[in-house]
C-alpha atoms as a PDB file:
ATOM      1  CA  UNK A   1      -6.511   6.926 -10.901  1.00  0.00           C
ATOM      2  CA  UNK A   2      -8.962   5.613  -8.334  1.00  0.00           C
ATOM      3  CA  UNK A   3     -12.764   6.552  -8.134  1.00  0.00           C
ATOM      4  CA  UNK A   4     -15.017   4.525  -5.624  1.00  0.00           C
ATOM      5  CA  UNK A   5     -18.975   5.208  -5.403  1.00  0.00           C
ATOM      6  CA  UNK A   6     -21.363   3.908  -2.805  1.00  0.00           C
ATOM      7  CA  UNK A   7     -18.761   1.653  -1.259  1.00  0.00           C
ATOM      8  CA  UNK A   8     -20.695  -0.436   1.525  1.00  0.00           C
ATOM      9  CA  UNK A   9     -19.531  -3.343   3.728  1.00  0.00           C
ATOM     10  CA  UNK A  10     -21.111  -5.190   6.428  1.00  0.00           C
ATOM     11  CA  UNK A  11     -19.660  -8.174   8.540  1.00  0.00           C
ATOM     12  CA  UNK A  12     -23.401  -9.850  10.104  1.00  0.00           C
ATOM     13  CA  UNK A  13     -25.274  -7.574  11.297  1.00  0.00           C
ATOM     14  CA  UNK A  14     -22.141  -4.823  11.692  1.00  0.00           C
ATOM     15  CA  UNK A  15     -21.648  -2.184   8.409  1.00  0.00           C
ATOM     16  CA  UNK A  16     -18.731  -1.511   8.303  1.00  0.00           C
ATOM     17  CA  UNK A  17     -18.754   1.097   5.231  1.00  0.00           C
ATOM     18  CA  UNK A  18     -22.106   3.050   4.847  1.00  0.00           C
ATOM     19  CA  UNK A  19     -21.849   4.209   0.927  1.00  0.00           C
ATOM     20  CA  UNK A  20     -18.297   5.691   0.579  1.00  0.00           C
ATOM     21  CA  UNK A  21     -17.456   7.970  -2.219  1.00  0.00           C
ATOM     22  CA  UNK A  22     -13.671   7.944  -2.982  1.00  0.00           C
ATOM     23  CA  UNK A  23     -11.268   9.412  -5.575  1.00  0.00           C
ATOM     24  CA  UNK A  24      -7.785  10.020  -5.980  1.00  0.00           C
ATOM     25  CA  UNK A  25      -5.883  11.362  -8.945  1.00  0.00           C
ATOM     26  CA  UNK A  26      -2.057  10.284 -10.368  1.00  0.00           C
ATOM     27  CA  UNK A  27       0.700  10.778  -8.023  1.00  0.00           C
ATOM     28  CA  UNK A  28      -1.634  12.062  -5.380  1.00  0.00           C
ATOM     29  CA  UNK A  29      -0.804  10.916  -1.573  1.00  0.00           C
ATOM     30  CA  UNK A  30      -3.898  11.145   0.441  1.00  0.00           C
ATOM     31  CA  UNK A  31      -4.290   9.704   4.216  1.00  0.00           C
ATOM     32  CA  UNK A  32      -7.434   8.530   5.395  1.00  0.00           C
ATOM     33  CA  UNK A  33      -7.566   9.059   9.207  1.00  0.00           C
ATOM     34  CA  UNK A  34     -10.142   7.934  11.864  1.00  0.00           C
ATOM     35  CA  UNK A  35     -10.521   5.760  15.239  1.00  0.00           C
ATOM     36  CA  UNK A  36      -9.862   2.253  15.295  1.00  0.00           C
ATOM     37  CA  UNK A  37     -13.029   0.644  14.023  1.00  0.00           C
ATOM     38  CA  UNK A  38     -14.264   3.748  12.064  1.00  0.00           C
ATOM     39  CA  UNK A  39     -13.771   1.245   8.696  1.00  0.00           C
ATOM     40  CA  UNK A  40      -9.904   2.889   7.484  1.00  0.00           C
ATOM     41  CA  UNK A  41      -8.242  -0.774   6.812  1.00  0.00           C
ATOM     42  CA  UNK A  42     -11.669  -2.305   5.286  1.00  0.00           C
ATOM     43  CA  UNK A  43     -11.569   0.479   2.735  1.00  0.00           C
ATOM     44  CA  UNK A  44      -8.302  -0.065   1.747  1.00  0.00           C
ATOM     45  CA  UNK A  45      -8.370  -3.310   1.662  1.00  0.00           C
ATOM     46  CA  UNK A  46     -11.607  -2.911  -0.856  1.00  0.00           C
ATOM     47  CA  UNK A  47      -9.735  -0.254  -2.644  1.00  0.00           C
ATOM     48  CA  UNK A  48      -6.735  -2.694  -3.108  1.00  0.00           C
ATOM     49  CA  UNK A  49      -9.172  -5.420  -4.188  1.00  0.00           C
ATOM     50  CA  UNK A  50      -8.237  -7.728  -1.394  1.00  0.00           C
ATOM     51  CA  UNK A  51     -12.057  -7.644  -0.262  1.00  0.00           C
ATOM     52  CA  UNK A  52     -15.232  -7.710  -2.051  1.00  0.00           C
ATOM     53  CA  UNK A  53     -17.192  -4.488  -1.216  1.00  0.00           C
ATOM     54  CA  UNK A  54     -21.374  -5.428  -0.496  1.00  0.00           C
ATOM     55  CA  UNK A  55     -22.416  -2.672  -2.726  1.00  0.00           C
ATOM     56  CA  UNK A  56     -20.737   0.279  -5.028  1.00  0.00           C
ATOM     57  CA  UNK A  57     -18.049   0.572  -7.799  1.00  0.00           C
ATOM     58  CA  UNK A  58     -14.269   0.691  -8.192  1.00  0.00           C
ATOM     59  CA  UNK A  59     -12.410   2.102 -11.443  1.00  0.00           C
ATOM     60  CA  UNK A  60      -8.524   1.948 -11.043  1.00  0.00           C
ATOM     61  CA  UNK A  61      -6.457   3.176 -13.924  1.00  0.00           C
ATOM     62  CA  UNK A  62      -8.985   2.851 -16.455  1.00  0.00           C
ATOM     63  CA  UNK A  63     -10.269  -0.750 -14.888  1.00  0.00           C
ATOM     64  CA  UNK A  64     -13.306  -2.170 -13.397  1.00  0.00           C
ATOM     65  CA  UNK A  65     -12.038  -4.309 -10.871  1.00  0.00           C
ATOM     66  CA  UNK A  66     -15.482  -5.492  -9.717  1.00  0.00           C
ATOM     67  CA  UNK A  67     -15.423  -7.365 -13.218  1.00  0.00           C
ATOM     68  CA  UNK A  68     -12.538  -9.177 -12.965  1.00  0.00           C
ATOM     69  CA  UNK A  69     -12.397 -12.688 -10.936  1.00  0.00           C
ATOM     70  CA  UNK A  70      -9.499 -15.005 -10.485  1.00  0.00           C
ATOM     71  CA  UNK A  71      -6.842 -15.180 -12.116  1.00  0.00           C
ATOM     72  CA  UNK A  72      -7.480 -12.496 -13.564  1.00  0.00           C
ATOM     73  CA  UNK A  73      -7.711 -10.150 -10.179  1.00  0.00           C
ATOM     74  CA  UNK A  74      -4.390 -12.016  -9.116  1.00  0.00           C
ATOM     75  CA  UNK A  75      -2.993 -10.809 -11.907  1.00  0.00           C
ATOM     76  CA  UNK A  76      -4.231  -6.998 -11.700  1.00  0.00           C
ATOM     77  CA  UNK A  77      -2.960  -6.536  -8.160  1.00  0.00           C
ATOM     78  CA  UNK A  78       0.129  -8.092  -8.943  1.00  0.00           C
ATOM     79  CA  UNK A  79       0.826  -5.674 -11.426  1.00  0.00           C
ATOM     80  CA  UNK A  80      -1.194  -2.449 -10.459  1.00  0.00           C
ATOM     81  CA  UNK A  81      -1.323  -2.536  -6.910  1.00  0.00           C
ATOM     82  CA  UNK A  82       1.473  -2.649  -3.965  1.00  0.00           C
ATOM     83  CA  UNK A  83       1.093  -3.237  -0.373  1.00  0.00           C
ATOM     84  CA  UNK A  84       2.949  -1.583   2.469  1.00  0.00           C
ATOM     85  CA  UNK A  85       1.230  -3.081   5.897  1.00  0.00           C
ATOM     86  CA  UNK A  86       2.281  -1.786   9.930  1.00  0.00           C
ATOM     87  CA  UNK A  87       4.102  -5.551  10.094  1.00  0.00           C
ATOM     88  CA  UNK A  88       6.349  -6.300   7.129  1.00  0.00           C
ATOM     89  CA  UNK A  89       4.996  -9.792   6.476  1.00  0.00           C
ATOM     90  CA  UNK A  90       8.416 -10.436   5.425  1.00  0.00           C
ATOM     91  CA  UNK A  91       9.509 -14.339   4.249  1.00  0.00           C
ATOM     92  CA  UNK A  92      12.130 -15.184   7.424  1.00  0.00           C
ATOM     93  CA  UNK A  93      13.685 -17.582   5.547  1.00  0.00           C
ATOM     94  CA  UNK A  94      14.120 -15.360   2.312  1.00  0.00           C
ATOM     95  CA  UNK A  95      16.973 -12.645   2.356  1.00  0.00           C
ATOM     96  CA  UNK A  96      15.947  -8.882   1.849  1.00  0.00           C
ATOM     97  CA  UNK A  97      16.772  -9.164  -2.372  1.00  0.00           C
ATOM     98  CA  UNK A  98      14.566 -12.557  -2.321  1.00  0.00           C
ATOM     99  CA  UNK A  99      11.539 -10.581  -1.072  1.00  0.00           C
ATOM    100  CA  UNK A 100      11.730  -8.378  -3.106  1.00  0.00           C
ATOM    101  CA  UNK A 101      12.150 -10.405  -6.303  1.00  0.00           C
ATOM    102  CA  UNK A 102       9.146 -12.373  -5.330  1.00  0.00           C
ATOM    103  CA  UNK A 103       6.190 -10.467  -7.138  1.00  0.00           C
ATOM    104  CA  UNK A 104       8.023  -9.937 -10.235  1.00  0.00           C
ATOM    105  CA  UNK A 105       8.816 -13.589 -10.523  1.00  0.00           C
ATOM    106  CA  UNK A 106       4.935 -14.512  -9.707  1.00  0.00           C
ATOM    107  CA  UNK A 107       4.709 -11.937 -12.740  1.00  0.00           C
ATOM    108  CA  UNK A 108       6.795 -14.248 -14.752  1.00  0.00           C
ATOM    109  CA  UNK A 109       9.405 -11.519 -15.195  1.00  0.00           C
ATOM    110  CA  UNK A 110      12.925 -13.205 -15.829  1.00  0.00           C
ATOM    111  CA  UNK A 111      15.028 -13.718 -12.494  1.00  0.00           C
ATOM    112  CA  UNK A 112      17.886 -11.038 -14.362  1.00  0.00           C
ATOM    113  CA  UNK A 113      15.365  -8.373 -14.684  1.00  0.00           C
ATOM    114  CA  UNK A 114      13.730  -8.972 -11.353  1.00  0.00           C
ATOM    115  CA  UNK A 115      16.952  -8.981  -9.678  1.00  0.00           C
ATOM    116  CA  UNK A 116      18.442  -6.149 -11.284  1.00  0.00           C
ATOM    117  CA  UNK A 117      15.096  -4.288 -10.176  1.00  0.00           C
ATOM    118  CA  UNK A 118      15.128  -5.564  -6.956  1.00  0.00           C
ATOM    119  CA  UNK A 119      18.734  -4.362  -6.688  1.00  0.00           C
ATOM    120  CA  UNK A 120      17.756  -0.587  -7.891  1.00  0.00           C
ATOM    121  CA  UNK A 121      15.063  -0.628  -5.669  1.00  0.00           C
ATOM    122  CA  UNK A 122      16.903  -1.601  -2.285  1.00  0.00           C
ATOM    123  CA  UNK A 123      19.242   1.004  -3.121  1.00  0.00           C
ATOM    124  CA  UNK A 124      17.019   3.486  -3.240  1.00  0.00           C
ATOM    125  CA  UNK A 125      15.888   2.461   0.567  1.00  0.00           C
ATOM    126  CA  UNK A 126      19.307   2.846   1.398  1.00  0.00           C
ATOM    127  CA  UNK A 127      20.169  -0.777   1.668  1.00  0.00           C
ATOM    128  CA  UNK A 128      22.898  -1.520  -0.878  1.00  0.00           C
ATOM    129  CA  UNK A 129      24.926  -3.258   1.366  1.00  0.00           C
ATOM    130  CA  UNK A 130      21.977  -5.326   2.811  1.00  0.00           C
ATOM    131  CA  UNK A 131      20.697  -7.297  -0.077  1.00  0.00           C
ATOM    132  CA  UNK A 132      22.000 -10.887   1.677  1.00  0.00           C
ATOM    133  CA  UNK A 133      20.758 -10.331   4.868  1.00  0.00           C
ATOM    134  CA  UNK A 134      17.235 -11.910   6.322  1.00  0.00           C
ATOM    135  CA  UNK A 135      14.763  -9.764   7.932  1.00  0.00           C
ATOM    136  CA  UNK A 136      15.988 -11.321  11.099  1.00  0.00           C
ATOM    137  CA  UNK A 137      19.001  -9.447  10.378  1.00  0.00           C
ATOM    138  CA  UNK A 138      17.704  -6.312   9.498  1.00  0.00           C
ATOM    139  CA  UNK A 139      15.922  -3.476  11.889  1.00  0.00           C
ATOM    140  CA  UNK A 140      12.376  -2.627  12.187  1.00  0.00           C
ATOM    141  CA  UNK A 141      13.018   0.277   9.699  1.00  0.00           C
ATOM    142  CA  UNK A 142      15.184  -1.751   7.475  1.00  0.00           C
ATOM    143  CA  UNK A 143      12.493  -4.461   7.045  1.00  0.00           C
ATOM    144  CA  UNK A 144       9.808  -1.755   6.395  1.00  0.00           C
ATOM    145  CA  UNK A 145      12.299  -0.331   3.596  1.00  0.00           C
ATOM    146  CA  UNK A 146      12.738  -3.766   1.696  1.00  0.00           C
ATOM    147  CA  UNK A 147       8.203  -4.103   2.471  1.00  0.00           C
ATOM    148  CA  UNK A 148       7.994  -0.748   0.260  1.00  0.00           C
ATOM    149  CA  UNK A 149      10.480  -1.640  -2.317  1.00  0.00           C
ATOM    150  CA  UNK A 150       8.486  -4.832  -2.757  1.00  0.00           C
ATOM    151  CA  UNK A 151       5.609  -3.562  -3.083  1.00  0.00           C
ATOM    152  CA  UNK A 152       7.391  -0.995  -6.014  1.00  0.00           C
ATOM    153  CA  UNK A 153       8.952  -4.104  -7.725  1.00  0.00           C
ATOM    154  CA  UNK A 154       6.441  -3.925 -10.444  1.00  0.00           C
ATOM    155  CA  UNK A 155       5.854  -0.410 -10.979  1.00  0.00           C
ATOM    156  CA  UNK A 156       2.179  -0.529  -9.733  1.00  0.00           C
ATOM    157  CA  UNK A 157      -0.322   2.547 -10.703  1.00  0.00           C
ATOM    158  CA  UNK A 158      -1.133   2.501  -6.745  1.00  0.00           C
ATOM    159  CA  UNK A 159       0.625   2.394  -3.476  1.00  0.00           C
ATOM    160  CA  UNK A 160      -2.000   1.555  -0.379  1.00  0.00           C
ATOM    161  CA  UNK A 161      -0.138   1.367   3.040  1.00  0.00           C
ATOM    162  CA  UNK A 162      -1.598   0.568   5.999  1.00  0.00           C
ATOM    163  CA  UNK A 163      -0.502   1.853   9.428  1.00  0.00           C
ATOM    164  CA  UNK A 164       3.014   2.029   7.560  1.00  0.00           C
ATOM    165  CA  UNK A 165       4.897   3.309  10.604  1.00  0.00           C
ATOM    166  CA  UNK A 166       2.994   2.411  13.346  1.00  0.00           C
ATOM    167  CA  UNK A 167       5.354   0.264  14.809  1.00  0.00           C
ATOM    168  CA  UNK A 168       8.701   2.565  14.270  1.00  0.00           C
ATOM    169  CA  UNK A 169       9.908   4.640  16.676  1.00  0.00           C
ATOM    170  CA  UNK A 170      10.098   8.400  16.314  1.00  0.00           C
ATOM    171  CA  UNK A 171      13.518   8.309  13.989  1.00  0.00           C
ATOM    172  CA  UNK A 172      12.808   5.674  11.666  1.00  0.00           C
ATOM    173  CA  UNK A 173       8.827   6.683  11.458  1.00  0.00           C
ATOM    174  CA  UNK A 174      10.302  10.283  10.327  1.00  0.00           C
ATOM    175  CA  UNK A 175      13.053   8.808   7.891  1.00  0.00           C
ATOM    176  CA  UNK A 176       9.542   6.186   6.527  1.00  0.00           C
ATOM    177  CA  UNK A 177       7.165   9.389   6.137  1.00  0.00           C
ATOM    178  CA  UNK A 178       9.730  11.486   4.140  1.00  0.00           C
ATOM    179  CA  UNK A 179      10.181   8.439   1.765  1.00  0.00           C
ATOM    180  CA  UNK A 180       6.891   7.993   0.621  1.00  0.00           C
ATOM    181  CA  UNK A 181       7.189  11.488  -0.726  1.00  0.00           C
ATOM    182  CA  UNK A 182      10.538  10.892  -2.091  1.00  0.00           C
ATOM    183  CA  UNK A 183       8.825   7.702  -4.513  1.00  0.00           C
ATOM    184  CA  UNK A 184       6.142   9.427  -5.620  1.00  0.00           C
ATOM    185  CA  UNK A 185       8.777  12.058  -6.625  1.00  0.00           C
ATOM    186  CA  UNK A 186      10.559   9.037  -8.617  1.00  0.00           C
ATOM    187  CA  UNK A 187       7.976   6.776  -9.576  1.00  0.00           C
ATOM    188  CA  UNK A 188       4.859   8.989  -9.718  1.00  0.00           C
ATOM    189  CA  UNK A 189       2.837   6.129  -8.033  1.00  0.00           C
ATOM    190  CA  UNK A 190      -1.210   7.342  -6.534  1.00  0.00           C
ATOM    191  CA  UNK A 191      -0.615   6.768  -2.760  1.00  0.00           C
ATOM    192  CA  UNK A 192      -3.197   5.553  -0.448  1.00  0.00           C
ATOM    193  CA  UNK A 193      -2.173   5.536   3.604  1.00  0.00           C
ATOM    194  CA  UNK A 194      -4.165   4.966   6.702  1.00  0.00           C
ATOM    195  CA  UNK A 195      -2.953   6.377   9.045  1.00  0.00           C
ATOM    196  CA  UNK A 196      -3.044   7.615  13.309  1.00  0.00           C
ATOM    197  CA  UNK A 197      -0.237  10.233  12.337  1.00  0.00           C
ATOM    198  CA  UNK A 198      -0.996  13.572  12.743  1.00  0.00           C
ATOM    199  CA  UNK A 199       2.505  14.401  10.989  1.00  0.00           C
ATOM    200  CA  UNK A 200       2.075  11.869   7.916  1.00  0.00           C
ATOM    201  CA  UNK A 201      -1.513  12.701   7.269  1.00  0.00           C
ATOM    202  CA  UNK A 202      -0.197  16.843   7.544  1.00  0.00           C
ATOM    203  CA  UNK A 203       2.571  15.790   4.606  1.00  0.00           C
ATOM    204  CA  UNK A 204      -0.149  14.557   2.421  1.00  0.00           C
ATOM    205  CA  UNK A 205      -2.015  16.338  -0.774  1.00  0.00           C
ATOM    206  CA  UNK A 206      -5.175  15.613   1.072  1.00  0.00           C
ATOM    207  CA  UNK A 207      -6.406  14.029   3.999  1.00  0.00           C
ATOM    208  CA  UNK A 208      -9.259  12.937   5.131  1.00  0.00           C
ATOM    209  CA  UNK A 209     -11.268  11.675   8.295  1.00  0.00           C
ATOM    210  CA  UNK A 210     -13.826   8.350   9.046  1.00  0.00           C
ATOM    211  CA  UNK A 211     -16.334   8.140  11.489  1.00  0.00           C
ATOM    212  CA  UNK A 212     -18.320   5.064  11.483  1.00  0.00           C
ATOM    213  CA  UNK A 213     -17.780   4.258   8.132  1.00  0.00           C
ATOM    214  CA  UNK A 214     -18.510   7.408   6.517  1.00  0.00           C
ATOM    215  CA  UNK A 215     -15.989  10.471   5.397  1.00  0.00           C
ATOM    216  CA  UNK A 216     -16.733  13.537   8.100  1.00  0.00           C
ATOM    217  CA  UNK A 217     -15.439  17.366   7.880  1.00  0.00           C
ATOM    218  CA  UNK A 218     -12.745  17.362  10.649  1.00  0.00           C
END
């Protein structure tokens, strides 16, 4: 589902990424683990084509994203790719269904069909009854839930997440972890998290470590 070869990244004189080999197969979860500053969120953002790598390749699902450029990149990560981030990034003045429904519409899906899958979706997260309410309204767990189901509205081949409960406390992070595995159970997406958990990164196919922009044997 994903391979990456000879990723490299530099910011000045700093690299970042020093030739990173990367693979991951359908439904796998794998966590990527490491210091802060060892290069975890600059790989995923390269593997989630938000960032250009320097150097190296990137294949997902069958496509060379290093050849695509505008509008047509938009429109591969907006239907291949979700994001789950450590803050929600959540549109205050939109309620929990409206967030959700957003990346389907920007896929020109029809508001029925993105609502009725935004609907599904927030049920699943256990938040039937929440659908009206903003993220003001809604806990820090809550607000995570609807950030996943967004990032599921369009049934993309890969799941990245970022740091996805580093901002939960013990309960919620617990009830977050156990719910990645539950989707990939469902929807059979490749997940991709970076992670400081020792738990979350244990719960995971594989996991790996980064030192200084390189994969190490822990």
């Amino acid at each position: 589902m994903i391979q990456a070869k000879g990723i490299e990244k530099s910011f000045g004189a700093l690299k970042v990424l020093k030739g990173i080999d990367f693979s991951a197969e359908k439904s796998e979860v794998v966590s990527i683990m490491g210091a802060s500053g060892a290069g975890k969120s600059t790989l995923l953002q390269i593997l989630g084509s938000l960032s250009s790598p320097d150097a190296g390749t990137l294949v997902i699902d069958g496509v060379d994203v290093a050849s695509l450029r505008g509008k047509a990149l938009a429109d591969f990560r907006n239907r291949k790719v979700g994001f789950v981030f450590q803050f929600h990034h959540l549109l205050p003045e939109f309620t929990a269904l409206e967030n959700v429904m957003i990346p389907a519409l920007i896929a020109k899906r029809s508001r029925k069909e993105a609502q009725a899958e935004a609907e599904s979706l927030l049920a699943d997260m256990g938040l039937a009854e929440r659908l009206g309410h903003k993220p003001s309204e809604l806990s820090g767990g809550e607000q995570q839930r609807v950030a996943i189901a967004r990032a599921l509205i369009n049934n993309p081949a890969v799941l990245f997440a970022d740091e996805p409960s580093g901002n939960l406390d013990s309960k919620t992070k617990e009830e977050i972890h156990n719910l990645f595995f539950q989707l990939r159970e469902k929807y059979g997406q490749t997940i991709v998290i970076v992670t400081h958990d020792p738990d979350l990164a244990k719960m995971c196919d594989r996991s790996l470590y980064m030192i200084d922009g390189q994969f190490v044997e822990q």
